[in-house]
PDB file of N, CA and C in Angstrom:
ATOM      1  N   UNK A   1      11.935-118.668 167.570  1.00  0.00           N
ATOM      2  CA  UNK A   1      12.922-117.707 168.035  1.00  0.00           C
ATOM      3  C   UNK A   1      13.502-116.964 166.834  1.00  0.00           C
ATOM      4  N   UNK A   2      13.963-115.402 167.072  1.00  0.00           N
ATOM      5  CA  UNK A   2      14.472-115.058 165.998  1.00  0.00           C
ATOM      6  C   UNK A   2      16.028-115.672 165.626  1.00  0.00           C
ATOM      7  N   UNK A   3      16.289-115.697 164.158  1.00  0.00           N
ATOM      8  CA  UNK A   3      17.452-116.092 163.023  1.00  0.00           C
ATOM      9  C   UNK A   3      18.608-114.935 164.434  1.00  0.00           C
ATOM     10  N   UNK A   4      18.836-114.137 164.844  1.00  0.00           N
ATOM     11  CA  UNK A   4      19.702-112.770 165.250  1.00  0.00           C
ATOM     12  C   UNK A   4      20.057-113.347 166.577  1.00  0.00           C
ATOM     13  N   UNK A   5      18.856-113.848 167.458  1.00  0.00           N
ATOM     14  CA  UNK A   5      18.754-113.826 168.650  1.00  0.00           C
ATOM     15  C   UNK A   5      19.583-115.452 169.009  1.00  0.00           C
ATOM     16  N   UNK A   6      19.495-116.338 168.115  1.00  0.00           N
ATOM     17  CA  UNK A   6      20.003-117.265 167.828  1.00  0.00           C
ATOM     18  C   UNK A   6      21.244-117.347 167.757  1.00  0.00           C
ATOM     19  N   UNK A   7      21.772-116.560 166.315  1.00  0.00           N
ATOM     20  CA  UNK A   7      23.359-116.121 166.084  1.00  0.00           C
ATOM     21  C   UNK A   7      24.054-115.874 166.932  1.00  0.00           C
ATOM     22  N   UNK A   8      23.686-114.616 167.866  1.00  0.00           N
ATOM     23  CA  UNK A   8      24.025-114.220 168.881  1.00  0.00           C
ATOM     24  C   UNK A   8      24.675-114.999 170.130  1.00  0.00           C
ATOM     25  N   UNK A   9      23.487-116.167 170.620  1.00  0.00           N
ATOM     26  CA  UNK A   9      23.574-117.083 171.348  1.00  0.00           C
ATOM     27  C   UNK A   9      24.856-118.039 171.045  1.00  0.00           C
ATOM     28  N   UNK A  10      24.775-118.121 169.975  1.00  0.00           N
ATOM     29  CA  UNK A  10      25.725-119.245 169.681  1.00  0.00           C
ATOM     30  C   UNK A  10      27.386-118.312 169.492  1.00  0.00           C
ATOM     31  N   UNK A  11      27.345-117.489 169.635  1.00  0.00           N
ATOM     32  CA  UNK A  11      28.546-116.315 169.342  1.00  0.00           C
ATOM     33  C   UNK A  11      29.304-116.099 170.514  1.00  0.00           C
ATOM     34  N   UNK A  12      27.910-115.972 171.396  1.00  0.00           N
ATOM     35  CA  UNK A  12      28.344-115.241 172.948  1.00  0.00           C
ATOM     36  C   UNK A  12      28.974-116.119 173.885  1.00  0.00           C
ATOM     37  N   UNK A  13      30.080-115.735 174.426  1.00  0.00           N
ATOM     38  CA  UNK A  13      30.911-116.430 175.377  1.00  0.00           C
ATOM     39  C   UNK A  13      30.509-115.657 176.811  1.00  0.00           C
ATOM     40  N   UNK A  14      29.908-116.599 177.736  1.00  0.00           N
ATOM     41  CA  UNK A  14      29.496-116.607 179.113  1.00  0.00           C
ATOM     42  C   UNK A  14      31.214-116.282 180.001  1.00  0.00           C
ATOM     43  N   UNK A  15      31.602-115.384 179.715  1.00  0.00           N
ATOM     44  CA  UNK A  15      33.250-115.369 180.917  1.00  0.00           C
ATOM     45  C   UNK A  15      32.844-114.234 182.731  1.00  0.00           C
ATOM     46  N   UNK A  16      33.412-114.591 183.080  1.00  0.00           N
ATOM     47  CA  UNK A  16      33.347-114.090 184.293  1.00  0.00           C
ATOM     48  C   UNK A  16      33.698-112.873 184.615  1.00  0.00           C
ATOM     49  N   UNK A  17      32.258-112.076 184.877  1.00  0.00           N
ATOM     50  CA  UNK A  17      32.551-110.629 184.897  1.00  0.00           C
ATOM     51  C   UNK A  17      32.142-110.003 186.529  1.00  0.00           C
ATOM     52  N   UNK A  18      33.053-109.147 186.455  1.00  0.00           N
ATOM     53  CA  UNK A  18      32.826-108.568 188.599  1.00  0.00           C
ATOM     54  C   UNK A  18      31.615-107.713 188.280  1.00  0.00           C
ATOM     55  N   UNK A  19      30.856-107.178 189.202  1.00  0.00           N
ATOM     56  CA  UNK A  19      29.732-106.624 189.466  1.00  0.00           C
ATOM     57  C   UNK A  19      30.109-105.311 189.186  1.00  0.00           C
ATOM     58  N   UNK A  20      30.414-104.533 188.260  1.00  0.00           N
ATOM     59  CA  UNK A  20      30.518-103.176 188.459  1.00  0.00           C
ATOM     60  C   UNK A  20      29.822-102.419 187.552  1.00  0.00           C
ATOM     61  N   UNK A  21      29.476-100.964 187.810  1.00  0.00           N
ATOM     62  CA  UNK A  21      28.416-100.076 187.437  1.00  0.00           C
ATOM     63  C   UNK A  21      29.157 -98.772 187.235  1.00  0.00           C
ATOM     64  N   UNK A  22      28.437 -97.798 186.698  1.00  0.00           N
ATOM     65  CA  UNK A  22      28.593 -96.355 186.532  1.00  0.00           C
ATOM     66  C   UNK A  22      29.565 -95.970 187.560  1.00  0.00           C
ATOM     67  N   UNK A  23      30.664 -95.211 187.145  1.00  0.00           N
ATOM     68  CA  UNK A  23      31.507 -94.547 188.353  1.00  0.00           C
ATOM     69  C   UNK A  23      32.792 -95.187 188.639  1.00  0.00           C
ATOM     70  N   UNK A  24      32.658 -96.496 188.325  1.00  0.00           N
ATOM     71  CA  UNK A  24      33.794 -97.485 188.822  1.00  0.00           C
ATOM     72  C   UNK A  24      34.996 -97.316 188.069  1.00  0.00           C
ATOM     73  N   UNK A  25      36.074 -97.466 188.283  1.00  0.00           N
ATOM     74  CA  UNK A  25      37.382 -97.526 187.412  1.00  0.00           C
ATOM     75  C   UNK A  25      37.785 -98.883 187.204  1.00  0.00           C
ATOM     76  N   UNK A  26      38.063 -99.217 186.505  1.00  0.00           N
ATOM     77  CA  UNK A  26      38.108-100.544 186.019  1.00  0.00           C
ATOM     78  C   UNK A  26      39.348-100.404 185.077  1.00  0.00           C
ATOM     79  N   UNK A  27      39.773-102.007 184.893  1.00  0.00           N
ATOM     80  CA  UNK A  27      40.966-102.433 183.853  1.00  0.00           C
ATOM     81  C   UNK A  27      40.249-103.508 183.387  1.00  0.00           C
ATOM     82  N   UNK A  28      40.404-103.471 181.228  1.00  0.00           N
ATOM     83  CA  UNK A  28      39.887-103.930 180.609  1.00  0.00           C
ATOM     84  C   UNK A  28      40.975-104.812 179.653  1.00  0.00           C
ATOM     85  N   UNK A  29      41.260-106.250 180.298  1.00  0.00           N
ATOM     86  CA  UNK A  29      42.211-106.963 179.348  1.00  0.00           C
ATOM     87  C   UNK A  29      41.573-107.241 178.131  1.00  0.00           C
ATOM     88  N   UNK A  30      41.839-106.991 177.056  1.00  0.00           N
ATOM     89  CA  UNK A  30      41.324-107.005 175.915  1.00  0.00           C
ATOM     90  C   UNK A  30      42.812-107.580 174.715  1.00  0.00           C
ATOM     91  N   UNK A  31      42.064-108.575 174.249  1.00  0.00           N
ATOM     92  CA  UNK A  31      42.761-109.378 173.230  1.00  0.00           C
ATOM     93  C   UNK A  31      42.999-108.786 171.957  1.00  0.00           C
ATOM     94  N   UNK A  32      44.085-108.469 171.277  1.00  0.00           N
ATOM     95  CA  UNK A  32      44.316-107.715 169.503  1.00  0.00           C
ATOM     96  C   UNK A  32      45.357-108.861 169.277  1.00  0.00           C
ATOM     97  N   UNK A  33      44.719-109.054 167.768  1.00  0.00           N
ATOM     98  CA  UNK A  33      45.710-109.796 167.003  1.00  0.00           C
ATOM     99  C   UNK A  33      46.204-108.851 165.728  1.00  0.00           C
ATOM    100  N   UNK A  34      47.472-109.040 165.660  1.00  0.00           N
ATOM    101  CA  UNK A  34      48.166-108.257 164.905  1.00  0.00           C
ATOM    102  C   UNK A  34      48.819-108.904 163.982  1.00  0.00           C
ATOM    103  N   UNK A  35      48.382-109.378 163.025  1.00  0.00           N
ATOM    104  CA  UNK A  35      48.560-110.718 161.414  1.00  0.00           C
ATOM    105  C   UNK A  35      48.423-112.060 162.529  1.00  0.00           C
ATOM    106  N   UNK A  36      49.606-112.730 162.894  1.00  0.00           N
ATOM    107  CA  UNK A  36      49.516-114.206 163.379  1.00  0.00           C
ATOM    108  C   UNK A  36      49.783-113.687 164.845  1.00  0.00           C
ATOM    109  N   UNK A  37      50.102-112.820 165.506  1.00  0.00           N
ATOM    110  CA  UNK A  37      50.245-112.584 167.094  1.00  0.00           C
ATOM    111  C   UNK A  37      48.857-112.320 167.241  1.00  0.00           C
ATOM    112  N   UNK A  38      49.112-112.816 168.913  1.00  0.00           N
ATOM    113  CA  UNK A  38      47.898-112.032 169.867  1.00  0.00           C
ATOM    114  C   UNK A  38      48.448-111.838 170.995  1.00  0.00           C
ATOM    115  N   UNK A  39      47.971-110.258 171.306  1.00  0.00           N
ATOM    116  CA  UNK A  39      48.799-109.663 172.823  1.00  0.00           C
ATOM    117  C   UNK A  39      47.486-109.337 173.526  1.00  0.00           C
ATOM    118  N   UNK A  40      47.658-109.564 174.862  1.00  0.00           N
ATOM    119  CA  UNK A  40      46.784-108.462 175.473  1.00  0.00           C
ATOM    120  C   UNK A  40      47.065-107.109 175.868  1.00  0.00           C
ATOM    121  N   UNK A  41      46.164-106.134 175.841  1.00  0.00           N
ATOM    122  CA  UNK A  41      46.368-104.692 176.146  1.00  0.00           C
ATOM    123  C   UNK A  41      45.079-104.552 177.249  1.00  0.00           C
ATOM    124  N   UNK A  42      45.559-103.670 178.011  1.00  0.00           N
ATOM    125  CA  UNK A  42      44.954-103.197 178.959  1.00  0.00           C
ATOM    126  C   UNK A  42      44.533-101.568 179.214  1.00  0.00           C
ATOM    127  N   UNK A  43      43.182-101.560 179.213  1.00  0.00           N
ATOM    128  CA  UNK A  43      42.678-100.101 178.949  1.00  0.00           C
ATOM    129  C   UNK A  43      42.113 -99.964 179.882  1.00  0.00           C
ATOM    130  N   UNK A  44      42.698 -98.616 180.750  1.00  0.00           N
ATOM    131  CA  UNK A  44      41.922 -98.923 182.271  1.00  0.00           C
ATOM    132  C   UNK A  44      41.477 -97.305 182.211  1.00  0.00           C
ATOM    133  N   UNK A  45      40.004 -97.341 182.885  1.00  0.00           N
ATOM    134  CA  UNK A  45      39.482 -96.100 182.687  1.00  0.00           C
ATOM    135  C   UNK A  45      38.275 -96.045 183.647  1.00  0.00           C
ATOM    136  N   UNK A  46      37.561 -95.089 183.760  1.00  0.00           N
ATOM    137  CA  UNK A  46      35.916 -94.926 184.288  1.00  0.00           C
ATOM    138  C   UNK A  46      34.758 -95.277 183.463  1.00  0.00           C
ATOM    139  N   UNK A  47      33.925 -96.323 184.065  1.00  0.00           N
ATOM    140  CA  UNK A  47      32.817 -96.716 183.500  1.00  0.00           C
ATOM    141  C   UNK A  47      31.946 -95.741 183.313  1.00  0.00           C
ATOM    142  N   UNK A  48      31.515 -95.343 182.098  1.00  0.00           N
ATOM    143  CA  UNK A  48      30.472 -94.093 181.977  1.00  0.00           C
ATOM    144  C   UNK A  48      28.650 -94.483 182.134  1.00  0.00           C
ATOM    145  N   UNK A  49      28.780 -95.847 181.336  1.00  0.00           N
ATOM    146  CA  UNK A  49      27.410 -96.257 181.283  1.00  0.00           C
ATOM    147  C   UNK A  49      27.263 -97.787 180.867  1.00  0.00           C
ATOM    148  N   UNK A  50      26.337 -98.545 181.377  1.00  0.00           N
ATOM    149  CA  UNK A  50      26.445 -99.746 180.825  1.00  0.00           C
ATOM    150  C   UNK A  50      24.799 -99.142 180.320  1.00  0.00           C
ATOM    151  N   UNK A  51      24.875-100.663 178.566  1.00  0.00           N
ATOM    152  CA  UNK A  51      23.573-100.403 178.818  1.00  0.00           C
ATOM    153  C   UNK A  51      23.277-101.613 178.318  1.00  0.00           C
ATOM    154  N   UNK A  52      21.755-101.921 177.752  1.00  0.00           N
ATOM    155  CA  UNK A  52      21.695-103.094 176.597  1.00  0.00           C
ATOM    156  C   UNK A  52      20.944-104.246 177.871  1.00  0.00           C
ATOM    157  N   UNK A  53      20.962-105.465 177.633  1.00  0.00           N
ATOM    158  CA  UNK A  53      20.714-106.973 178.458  1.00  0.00           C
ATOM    159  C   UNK A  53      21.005-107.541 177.282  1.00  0.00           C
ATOM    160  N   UNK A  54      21.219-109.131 177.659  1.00  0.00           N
ATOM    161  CA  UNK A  54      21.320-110.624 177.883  1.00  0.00           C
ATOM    162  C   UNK A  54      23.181-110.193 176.560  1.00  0.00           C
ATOM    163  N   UNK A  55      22.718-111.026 176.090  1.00  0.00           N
ATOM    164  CA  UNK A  55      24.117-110.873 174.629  1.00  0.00           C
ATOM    165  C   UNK A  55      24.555-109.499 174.111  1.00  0.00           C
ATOM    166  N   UNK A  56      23.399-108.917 174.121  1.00  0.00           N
ATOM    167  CA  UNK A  56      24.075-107.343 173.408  1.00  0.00           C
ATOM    168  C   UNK A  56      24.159-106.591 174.236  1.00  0.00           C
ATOM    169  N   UNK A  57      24.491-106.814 175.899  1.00  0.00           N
ATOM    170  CA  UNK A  57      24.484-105.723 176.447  1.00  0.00           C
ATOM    171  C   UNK A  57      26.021-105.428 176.595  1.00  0.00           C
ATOM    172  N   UNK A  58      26.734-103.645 176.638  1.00  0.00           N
ATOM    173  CA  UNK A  58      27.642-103.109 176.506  1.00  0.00           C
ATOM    174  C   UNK A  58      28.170-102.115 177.204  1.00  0.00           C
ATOM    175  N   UNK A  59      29.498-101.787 177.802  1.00  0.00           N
ATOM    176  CA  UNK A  59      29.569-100.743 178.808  1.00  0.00           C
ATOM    177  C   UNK A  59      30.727 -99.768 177.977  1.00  0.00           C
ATOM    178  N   UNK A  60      30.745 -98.339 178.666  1.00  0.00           N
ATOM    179  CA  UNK A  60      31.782 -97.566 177.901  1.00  0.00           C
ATOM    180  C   UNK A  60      32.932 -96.997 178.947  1.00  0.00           C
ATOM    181  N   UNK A  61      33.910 -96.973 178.626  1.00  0.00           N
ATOM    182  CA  UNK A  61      34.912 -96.859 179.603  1.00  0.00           C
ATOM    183  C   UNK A  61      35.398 -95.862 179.007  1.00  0.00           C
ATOM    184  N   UNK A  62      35.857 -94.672 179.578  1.00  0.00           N
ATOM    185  CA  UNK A  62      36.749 -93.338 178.903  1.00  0.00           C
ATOM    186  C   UNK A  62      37.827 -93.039 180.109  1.00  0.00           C
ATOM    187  N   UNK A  63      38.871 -92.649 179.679  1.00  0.00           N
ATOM    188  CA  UNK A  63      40.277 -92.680 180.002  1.00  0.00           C
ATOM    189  C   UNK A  63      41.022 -91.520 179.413  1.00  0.00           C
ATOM    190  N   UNK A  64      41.836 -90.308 180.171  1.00  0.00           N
ATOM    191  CA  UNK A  64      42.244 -89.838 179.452  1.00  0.00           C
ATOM    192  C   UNK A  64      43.996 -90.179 178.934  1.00  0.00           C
ATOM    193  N   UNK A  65      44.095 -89.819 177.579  1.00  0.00           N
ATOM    194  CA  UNK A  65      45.683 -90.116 177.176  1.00  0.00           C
ATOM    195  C   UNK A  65      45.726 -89.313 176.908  1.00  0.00           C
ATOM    196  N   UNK A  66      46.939 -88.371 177.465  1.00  0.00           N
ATOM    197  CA  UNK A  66      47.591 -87.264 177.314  1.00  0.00           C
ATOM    198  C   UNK A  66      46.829 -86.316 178.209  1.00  0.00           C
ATOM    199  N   UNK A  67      46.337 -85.453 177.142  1.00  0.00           N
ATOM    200  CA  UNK A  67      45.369 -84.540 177.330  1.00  0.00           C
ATOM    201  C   UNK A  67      43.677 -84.541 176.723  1.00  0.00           C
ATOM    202  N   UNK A  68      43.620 -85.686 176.011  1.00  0.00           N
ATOM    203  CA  UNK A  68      42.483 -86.020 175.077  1.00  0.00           C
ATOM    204  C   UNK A  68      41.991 -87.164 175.915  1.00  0.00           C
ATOM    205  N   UNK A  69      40.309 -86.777 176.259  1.00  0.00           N
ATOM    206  CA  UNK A  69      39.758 -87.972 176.487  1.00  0.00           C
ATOM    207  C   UNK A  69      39.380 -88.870 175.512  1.00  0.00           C
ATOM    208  N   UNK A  70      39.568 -90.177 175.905  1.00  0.00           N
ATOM    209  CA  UNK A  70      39.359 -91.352 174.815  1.00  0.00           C
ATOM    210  C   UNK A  70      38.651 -92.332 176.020  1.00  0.00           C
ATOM    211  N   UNK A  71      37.339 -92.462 174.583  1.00  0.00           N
ATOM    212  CA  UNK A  71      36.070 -93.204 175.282  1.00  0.00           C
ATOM    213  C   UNK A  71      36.522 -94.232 173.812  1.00  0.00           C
ATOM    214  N   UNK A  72      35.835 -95.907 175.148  1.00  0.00           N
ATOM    215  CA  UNK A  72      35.518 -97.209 174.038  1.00  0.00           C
ATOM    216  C   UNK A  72      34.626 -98.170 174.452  1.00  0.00           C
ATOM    217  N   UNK A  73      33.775 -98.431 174.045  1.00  0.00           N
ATOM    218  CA  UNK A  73      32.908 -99.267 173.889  1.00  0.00           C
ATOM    219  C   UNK A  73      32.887-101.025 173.395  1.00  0.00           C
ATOM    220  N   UNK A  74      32.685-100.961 174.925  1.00  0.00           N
ATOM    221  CA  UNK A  74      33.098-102.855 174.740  1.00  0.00           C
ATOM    222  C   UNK A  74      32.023-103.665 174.894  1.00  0.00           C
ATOM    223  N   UNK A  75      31.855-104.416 174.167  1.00  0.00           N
ATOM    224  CA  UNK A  75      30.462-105.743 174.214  1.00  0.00           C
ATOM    225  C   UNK A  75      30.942-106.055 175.891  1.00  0.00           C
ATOM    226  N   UNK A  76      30.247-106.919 176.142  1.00  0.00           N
ATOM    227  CA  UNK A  76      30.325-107.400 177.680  1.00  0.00           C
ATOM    228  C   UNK A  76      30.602-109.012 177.541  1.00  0.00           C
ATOM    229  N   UNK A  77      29.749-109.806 176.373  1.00  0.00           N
ATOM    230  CA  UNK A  77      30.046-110.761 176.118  1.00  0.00           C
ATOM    231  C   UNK A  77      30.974-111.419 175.168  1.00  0.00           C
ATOM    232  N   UNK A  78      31.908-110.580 174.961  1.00  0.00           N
ATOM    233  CA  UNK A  78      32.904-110.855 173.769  1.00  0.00           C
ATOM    234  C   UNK A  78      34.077-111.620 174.141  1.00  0.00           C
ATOM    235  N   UNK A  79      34.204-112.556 172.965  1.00  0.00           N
ATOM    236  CA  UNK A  79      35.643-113.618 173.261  1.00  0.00           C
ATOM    237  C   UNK A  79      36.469-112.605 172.937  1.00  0.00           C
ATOM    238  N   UNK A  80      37.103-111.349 173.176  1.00  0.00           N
ATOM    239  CA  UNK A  80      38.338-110.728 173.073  1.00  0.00           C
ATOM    240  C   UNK A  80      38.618-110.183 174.676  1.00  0.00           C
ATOM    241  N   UNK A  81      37.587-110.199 175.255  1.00  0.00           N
ATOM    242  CA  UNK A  81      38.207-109.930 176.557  1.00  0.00           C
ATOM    243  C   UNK A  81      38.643-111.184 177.814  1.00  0.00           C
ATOM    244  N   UNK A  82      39.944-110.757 177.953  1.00  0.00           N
ATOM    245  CA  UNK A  82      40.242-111.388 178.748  1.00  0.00           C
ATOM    246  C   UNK A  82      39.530-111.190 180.650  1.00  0.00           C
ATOM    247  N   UNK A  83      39.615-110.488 181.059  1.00  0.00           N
ATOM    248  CA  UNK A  83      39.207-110.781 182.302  1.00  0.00           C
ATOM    249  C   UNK A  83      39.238-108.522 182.503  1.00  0.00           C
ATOM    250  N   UNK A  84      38.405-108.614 183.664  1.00  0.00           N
ATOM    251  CA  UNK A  84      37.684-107.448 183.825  1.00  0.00           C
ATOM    252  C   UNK A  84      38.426-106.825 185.469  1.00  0.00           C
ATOM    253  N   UNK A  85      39.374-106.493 185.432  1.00  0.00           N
ATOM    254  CA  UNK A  85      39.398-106.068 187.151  1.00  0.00           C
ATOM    255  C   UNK A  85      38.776-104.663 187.569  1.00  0.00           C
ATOM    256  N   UNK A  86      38.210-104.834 188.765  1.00  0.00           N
ATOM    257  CA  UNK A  86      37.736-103.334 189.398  1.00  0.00           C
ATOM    258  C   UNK A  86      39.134-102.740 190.216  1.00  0.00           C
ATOM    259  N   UNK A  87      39.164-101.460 190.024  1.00  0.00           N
ATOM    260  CA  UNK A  87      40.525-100.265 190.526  1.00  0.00           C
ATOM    261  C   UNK A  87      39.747-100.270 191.851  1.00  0.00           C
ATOM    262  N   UNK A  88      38.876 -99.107 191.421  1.00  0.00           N
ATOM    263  CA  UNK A  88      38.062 -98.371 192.606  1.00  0.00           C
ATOM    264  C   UNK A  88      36.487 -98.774 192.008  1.00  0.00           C
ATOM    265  N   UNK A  89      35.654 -98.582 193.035  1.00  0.00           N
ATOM    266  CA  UNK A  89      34.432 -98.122 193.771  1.00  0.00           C
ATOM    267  C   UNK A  89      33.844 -96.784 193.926  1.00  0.00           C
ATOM    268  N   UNK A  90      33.509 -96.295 192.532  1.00  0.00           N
ATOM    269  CA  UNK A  90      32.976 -94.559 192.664  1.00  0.00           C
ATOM    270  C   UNK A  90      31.582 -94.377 193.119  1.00  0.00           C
ATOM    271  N   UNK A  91      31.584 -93.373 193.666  1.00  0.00           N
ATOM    272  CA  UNK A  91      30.008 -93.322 194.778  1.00  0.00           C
ATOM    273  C   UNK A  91      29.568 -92.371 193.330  1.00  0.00           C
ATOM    274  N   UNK A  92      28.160 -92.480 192.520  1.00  0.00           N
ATOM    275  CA  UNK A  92      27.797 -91.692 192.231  1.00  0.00           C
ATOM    276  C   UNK A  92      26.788 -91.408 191.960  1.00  0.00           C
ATOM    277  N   UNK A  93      25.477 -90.761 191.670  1.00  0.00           N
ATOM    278  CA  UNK A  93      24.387 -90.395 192.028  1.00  0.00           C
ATOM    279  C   UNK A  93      23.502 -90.622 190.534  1.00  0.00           C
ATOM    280  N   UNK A  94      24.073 -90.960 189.751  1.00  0.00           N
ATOM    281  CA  UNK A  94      23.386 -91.386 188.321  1.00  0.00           C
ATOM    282  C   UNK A  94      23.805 -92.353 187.229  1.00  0.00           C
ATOM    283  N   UNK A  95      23.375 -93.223 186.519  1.00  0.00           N
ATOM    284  CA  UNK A  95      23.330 -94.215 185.925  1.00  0.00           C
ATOM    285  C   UNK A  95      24.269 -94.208 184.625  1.00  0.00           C
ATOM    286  N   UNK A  96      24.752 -92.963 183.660  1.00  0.00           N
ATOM    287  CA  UNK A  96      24.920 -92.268 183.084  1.00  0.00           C
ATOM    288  C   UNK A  96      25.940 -91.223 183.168  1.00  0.00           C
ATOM    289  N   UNK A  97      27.115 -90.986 183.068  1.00  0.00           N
ATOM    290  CA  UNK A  97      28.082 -90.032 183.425  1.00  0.00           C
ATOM    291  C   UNK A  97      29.102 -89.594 182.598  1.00  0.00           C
ATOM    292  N   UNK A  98      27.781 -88.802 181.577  1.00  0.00           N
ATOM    293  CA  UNK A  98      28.101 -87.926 180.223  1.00  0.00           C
ATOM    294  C   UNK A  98      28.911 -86.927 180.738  1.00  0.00           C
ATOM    295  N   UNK A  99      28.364 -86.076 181.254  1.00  0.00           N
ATOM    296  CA  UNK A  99      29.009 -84.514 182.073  1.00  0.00           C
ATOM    297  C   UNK A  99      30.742 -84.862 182.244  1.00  0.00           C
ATOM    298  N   UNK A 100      31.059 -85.819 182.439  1.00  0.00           N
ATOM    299  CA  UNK A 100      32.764 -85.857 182.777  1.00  0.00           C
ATOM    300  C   UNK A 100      33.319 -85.678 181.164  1.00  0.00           C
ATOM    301  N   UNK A 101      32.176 -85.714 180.143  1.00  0.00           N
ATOM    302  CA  UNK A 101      32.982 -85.416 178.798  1.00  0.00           C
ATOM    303  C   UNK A 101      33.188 -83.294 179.087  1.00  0.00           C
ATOM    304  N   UNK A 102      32.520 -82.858 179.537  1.00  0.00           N
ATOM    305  CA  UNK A 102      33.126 -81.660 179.453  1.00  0.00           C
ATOM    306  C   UNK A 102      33.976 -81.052 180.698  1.00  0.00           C
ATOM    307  N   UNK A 103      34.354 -82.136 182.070  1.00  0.00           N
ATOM    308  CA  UNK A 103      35.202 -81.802 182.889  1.00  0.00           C
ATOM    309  C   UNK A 103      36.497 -82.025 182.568  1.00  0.00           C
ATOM    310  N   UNK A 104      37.231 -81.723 183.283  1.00  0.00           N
ATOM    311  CA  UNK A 104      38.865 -82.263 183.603  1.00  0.00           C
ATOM    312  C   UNK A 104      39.650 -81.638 184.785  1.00  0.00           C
ATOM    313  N   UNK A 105      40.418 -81.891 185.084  1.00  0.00           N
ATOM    314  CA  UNK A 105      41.251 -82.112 186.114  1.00  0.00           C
ATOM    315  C   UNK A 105      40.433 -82.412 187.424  1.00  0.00           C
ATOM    316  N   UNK A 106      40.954 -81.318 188.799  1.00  0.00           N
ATOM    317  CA  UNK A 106      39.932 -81.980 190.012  1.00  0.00           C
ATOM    318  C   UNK A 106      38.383 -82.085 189.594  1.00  0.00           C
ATOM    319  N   UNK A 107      37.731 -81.421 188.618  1.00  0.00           N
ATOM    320  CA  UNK A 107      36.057 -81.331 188.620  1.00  0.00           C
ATOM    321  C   UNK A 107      35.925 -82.830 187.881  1.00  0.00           C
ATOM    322  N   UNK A 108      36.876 -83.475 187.338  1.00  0.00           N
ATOM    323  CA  UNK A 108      36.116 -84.954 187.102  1.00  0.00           C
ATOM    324  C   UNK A 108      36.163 -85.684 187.936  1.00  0.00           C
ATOM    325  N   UNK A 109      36.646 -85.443 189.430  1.00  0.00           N
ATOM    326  CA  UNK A 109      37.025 -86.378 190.421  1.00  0.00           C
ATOM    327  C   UNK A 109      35.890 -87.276 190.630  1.00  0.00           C
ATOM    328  N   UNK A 110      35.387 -88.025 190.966  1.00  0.00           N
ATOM    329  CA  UNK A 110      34.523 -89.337 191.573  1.00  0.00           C
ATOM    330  C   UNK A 110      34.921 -89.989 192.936  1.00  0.00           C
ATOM    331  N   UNK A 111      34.016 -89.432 193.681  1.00  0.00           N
ATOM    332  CA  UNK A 111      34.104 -90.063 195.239  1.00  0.00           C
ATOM    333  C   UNK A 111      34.375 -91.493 195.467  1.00  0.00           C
ATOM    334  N   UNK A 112      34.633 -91.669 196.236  1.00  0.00           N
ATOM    335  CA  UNK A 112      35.188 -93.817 196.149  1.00  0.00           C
ATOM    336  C   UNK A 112      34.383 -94.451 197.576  1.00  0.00           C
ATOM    337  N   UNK A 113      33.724 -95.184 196.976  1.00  0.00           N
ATOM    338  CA  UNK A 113      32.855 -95.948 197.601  1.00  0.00           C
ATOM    339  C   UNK A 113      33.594 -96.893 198.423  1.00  0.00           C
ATOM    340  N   UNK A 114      33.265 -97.118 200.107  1.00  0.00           N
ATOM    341  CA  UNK A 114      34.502 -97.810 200.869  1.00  0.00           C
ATOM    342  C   UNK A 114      33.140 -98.581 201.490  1.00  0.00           C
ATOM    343  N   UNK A 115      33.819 -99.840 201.867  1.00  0.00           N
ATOM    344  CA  UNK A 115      33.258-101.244 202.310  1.00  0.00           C
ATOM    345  C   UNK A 115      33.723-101.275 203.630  1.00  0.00           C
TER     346      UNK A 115
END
C-alpha cells in the first residue's frame, strides 16, 4: 500500500455525515482554536460541488457576507468538523454549480426539493 494512502487512513476520522449533494444549503460546525480556546463557528451556505472519494474527498460551500461571495472548501473527513446539518433540499440539474459565482440576488435562487 502506498506511505500517503496509509497516513491518510490513520489521520481520517469516520464522523457522521447526512447525505447531501450539489444545490443543498447546509450548516457547517467547524472547530477554530484560537492559542488555548476552541469555539465552534458555523458557516452555512450552498453546496457548489463535492468532489474527490474515500479520505480526500471534499465539498465547497459559498455563502454570501455582505455583498461579497465567500466560497470554502472543507475536507469531508476532518477532525475539525463538528457535525453537518442540511437547511434545504435544492432541486438542481447539474453536479457542479459554478454559474452562481456570476449571479446574485433572485437569479441565484435554487428550487427546493420537497419529500
Amino acid at each position: 500500500m502506498d506511505l500517503l494512502k496509509v497516513a491518510e487512513q490513520t489521520f481520517a476520522v469516520d464522523n457522521e455525515v447526512p447525505d447531501f449533494k450539489a444545490g443543498d444549503t447546509i450548516t457547517v460546525h467547524y472547530k477554530i482554536k484560537e492559542g488555548e480556546k476552541e469555539r465552534i463557528q458555523m458557516y452555512r451556505g450552498v453546496v457548489l460541488q463535492r468532489r474527490g472519494a474515500g479520505t480526500t474527498e471534499t465539498f465547497t460551500v459559498r455563502k454570501m457576507s455582505g455583498n461579497v461571495g465567500v466560497e470554502r472548501i472543507f475536507p469531508l473527513k476532518s477532525p475539525f468538523i463538528d457535525k453537518i446539518e442540511i437547511n434545504k433540499f435544492g432541486r438542481v440539474r447539474r453536479a457542479r454549480l459554478f454559474y452562481l459565482r456570476s449571479r446574485t440576488g433572485k437569479k441565484a435562487r435554487i428550487k427546493e426539493r420537497r419529500f
